[in-house]
PDB file of N, CA and C in Angstrom:
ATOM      1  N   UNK A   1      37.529  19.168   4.829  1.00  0.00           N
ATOM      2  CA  UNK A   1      36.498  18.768   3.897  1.00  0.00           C
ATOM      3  C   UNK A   1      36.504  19.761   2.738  1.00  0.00           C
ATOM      4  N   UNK A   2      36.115  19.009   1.485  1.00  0.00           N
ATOM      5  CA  UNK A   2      36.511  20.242   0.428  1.00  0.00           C
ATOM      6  C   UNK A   2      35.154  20.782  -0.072  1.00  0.00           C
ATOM      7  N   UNK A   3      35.009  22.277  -0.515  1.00  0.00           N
ATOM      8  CA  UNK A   3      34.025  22.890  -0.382  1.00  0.00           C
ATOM      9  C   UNK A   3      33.051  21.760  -1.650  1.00  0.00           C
ATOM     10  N   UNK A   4      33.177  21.055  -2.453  1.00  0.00           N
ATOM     11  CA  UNK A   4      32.590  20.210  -3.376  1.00  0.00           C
ATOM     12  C   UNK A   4      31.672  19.232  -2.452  1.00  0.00           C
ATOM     13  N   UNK A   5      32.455  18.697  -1.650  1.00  0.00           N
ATOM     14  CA  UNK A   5      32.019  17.698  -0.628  1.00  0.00           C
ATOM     15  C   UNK A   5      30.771  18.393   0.186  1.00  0.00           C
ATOM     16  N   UNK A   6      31.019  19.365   0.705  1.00  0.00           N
ATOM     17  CA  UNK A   6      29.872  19.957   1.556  1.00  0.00           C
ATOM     18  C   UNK A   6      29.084  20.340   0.619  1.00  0.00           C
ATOM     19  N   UNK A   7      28.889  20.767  -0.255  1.00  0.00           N
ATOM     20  CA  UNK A   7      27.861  21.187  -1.016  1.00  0.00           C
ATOM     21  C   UNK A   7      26.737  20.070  -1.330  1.00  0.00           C
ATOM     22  N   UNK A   8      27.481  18.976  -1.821  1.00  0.00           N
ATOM     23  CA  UNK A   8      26.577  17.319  -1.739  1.00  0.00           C
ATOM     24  C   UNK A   8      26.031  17.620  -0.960  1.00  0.00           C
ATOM     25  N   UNK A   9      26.889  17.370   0.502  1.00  0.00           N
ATOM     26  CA  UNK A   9      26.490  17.084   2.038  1.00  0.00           C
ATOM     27  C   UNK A   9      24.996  17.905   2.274  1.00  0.00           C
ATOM     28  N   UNK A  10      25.197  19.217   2.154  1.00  0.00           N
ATOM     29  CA  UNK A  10      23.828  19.903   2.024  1.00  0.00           C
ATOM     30  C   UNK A  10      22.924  19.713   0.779  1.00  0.00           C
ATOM     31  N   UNK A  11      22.700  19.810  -0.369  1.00  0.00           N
ATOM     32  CA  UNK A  11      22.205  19.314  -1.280  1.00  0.00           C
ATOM     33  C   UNK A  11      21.588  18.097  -1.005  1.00  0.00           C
ATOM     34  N   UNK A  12      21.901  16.762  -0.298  1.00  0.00           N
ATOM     35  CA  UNK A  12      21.455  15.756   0.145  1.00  0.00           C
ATOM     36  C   UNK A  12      20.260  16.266   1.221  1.00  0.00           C
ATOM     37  N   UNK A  13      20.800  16.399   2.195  1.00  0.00           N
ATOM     38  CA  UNK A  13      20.060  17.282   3.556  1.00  0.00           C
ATOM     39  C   UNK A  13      18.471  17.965   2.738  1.00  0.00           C
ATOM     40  N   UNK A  14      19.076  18.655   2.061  1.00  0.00           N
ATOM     41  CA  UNK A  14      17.719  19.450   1.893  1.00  0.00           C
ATOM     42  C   UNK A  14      16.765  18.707   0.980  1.00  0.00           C
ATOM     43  N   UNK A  15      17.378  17.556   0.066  1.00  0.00           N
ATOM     44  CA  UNK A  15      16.565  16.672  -0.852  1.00  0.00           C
ATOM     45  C   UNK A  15      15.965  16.166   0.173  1.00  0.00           C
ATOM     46  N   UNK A  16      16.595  15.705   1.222  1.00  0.00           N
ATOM     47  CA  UNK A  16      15.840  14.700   2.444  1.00  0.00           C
ATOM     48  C   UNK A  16      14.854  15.631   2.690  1.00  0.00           C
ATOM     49  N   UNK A  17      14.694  16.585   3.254  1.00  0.00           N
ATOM     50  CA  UNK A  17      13.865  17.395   3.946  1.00  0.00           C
ATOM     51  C   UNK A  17      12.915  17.689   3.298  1.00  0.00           C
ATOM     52  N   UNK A  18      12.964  18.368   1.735  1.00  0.00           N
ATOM     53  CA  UNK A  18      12.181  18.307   1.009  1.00  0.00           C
ATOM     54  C   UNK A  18      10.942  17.039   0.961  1.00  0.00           C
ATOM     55  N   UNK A  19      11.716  15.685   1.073  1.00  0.00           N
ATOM     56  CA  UNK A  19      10.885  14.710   0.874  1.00  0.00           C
ATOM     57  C   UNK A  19      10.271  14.591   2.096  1.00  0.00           C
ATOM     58  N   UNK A  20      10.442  14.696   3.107  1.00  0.00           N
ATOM     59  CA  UNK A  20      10.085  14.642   4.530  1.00  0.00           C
ATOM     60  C   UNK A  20       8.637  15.538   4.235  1.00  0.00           C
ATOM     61  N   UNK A  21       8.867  16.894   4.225  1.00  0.00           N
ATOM     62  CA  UNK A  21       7.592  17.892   4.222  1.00  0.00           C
ATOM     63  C   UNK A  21       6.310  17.045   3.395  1.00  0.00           C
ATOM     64  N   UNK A  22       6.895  16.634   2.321  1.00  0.00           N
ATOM     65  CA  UNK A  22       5.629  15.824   1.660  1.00  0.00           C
ATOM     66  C   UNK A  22       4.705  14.599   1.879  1.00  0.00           C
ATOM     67  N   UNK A  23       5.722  14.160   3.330  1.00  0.00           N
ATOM     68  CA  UNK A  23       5.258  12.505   3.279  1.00  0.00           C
ATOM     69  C   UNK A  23       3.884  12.968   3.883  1.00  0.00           C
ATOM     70  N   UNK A  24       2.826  11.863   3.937  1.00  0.00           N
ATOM     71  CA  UNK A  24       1.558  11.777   4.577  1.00  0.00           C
ATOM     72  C   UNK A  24       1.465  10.895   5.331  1.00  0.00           C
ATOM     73  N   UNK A  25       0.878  11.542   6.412  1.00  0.00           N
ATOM     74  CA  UNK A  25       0.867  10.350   7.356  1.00  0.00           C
ATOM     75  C   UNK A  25       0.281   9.361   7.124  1.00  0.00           C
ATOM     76  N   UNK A  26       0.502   8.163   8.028  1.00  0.00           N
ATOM     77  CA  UNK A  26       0.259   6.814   8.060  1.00  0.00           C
ATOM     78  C   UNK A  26      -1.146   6.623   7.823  1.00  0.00           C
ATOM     79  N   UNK A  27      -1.843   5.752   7.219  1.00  0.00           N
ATOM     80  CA  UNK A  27      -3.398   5.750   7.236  1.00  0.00           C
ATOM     81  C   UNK A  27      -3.616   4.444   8.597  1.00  0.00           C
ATOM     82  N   UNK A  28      -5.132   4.741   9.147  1.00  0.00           N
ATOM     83  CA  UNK A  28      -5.561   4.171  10.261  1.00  0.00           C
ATOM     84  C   UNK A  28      -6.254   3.111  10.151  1.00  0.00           C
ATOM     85  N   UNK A  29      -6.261   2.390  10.620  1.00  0.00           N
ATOM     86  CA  UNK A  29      -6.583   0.626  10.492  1.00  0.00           C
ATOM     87  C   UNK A  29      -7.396   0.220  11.275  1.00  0.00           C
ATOM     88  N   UNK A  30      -8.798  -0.862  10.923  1.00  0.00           N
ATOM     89  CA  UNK A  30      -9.195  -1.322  12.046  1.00  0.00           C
ATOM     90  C   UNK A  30      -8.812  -3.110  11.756  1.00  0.00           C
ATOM     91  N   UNK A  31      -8.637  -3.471  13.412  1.00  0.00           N
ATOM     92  CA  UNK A  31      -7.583  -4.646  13.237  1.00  0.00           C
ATOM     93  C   UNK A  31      -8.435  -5.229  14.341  1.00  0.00           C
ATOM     94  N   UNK A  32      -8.958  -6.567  13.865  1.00  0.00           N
ATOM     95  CA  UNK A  32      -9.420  -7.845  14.693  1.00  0.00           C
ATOM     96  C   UNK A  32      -8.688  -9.126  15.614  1.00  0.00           C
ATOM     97  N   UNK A  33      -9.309  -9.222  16.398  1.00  0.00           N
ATOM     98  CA  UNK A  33      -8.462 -10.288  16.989  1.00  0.00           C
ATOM     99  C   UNK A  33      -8.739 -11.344  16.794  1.00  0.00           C
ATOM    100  N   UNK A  34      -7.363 -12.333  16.444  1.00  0.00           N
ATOM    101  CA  UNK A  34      -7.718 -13.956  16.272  1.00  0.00           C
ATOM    102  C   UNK A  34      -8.617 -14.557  17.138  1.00  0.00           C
ATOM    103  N   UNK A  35      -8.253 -13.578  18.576  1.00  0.00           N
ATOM    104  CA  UNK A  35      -8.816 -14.770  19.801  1.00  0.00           C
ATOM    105  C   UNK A  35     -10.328 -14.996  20.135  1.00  0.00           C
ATOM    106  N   UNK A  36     -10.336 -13.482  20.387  1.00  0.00           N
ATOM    107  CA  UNK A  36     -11.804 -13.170  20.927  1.00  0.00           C
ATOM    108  C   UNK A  36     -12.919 -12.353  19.851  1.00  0.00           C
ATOM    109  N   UNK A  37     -11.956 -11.914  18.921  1.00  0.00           N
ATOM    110  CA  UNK A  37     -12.735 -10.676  17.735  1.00  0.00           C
ATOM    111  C   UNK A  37     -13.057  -9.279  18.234  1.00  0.00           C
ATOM    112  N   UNK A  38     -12.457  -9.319  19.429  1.00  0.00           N
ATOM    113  CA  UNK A  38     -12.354  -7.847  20.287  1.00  0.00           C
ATOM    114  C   UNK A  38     -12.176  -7.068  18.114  1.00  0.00           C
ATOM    115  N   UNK A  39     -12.251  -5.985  18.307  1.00  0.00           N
ATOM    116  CA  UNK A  39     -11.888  -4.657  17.398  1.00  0.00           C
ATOM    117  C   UNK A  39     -11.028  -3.427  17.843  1.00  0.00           C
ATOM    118  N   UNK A  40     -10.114  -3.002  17.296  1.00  0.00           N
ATOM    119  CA  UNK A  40      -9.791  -1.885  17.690  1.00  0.00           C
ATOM    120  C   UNK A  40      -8.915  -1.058  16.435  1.00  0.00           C
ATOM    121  N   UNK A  41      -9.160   0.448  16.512  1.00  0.00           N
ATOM    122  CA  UNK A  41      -7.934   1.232  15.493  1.00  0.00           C
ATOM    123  C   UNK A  41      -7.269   1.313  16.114  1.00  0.00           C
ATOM    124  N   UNK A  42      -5.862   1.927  14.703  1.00  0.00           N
ATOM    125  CA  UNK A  42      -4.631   1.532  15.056  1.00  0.00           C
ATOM    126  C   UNK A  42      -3.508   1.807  13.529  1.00  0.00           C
ATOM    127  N   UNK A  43      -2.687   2.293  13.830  1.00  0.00           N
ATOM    128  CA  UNK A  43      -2.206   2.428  12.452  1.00  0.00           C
ATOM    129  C   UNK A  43      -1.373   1.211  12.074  1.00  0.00           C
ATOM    130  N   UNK A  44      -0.409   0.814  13.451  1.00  0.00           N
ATOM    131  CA  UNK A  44       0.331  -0.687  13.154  1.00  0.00           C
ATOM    132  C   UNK A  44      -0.417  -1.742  13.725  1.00  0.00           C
ATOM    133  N   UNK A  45       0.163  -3.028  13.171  1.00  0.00           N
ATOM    134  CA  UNK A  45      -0.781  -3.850  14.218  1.00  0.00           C
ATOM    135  C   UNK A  45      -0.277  -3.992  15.499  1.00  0.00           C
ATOM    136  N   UNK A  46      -1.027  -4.470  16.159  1.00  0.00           N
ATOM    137  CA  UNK A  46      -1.397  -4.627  18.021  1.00  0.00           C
ATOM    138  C   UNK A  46      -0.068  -5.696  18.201  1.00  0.00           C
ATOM    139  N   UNK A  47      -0.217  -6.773  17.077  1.00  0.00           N
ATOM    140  CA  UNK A  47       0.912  -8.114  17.573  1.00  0.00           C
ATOM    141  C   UNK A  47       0.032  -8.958  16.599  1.00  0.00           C
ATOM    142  N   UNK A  48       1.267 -10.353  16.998  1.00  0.00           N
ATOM    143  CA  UNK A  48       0.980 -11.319  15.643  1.00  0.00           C
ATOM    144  C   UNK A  48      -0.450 -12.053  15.628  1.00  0.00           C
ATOM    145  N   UNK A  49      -1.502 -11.549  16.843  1.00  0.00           N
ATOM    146  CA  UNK A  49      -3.032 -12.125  17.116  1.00  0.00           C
ATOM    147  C   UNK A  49      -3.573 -11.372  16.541  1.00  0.00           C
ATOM    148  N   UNK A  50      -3.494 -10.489  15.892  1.00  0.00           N
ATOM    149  CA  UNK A  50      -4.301  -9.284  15.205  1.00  0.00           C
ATOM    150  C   UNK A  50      -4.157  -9.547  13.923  1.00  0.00           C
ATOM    151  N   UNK A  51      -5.216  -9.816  13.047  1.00  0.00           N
ATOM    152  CA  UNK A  51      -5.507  -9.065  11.624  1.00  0.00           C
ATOM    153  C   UNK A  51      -6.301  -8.467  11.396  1.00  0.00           C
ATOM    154  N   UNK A  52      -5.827  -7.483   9.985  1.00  0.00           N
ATOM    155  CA  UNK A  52      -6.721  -5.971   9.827  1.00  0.00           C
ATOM    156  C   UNK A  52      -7.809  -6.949   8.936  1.00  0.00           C
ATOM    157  N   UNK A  53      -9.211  -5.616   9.249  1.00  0.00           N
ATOM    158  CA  UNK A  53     -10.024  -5.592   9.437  1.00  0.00           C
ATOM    159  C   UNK A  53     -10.992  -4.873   8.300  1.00  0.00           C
ATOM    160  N   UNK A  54     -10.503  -3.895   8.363  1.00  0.00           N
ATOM    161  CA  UNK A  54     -10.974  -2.933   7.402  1.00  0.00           C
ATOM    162  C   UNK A  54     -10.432  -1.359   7.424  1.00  0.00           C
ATOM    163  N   UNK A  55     -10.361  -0.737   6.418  1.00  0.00           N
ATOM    164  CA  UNK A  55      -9.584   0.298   6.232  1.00  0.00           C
ATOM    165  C   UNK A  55      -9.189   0.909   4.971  1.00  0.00           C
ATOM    166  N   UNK A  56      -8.605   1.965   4.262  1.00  0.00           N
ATOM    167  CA  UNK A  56      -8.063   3.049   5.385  1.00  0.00           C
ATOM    168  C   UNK A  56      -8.726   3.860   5.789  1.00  0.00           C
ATOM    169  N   UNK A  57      -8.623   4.058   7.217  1.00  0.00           N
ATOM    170  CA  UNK A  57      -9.550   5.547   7.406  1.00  0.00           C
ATOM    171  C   UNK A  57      -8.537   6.563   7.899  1.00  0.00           C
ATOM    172  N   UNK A  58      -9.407   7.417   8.216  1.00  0.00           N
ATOM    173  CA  UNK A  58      -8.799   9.065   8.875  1.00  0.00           C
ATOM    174  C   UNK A  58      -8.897   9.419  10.135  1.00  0.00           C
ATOM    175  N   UNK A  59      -8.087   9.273  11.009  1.00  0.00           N
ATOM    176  CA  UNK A  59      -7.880   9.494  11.869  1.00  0.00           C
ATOM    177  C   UNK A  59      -8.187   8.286  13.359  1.00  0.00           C
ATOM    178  N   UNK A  60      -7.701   8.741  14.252  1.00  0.00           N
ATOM    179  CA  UNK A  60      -7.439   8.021  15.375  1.00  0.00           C
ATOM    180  C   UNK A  60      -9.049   7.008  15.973  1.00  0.00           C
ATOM    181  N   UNK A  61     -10.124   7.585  15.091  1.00  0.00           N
ATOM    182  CA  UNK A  61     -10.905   7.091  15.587  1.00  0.00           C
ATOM    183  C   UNK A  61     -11.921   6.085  14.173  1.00  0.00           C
ATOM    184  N   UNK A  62     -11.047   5.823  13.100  1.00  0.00           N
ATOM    185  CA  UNK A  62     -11.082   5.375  12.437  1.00  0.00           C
ATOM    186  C   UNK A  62     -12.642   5.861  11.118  1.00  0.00           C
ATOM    187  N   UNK A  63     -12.868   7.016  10.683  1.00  0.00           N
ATOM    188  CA  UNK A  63     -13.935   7.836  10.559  1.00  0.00           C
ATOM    189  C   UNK A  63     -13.711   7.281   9.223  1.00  0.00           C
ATOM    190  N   UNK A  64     -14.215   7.055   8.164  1.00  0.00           N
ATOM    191  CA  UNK A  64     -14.321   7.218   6.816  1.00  0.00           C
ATOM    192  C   UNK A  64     -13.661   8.417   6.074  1.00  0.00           C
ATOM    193  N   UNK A  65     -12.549   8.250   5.061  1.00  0.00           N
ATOM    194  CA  UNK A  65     -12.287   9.147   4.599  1.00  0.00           C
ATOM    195  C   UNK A  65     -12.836  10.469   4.394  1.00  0.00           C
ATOM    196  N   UNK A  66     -12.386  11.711   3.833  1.00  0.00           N
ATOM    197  CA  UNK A  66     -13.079  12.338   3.596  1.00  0.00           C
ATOM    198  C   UNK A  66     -13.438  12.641   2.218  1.00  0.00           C
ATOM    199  N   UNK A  67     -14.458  12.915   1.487  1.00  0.00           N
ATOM    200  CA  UNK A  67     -14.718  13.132   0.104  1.00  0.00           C
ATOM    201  C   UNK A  67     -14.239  14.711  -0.631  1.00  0.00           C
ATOM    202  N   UNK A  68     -13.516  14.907  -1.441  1.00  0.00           N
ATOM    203  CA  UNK A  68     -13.280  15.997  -1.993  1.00  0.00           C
ATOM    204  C   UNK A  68     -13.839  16.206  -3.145  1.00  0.00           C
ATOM    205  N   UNK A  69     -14.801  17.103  -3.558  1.00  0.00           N
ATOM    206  CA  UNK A  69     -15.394  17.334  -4.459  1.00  0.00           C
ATOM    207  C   UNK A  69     -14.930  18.134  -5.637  1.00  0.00           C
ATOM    208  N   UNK A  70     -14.699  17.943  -6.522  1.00  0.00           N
ATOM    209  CA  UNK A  70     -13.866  18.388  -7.798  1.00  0.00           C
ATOM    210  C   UNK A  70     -15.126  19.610  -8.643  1.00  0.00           C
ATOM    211  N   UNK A  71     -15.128  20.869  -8.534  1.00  0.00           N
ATOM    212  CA  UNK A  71     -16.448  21.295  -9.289  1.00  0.00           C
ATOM    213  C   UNK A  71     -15.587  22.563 -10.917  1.00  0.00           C
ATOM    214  N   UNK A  72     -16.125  21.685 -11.811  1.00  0.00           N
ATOM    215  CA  UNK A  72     -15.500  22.549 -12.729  1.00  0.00           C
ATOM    216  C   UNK A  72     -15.979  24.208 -12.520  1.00  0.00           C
ATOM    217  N   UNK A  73     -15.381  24.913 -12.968  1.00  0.00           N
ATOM    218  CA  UNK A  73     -16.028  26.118 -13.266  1.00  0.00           C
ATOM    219  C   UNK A  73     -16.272  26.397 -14.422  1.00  0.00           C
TER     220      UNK A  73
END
């Protein structure tokens, strides 16, 4: 392999990785059922009897975002 080639090879690698560190996780979903209207969170859906519901929230238990307050100085 010629040293040009590996240099890509890594150069690629670390663009990937770079982008990796930044991603954010998935946001959390609440998703209804066609059948019964059971509820539940969830980040994907359950299956093709499920549509979402309402969302996005934060975390596993589906909480309302959180508010960040911007205060000039």
């Amino acid at each position: 392999m010629s040293p040009a080639r590996a240099a890509r090879g890594l150069l690629a690698c670390l663009a990937w990785g770079a982008a990796a560190a930044w991603a954010a996780p998935a946001p959390w979903y609440y998703w209804r059922s066609k059948v019964d209207g059971h509820r539940l969170c969830a980040q994907v859906s359950p299956g093709p009897g499920w549509e979402r519901d309402g969302g996005p929230y934060e975390g596993p238990l589906c909480q309302p975002k959180r508010r960040v307050l911007i205060v000039p100085l």
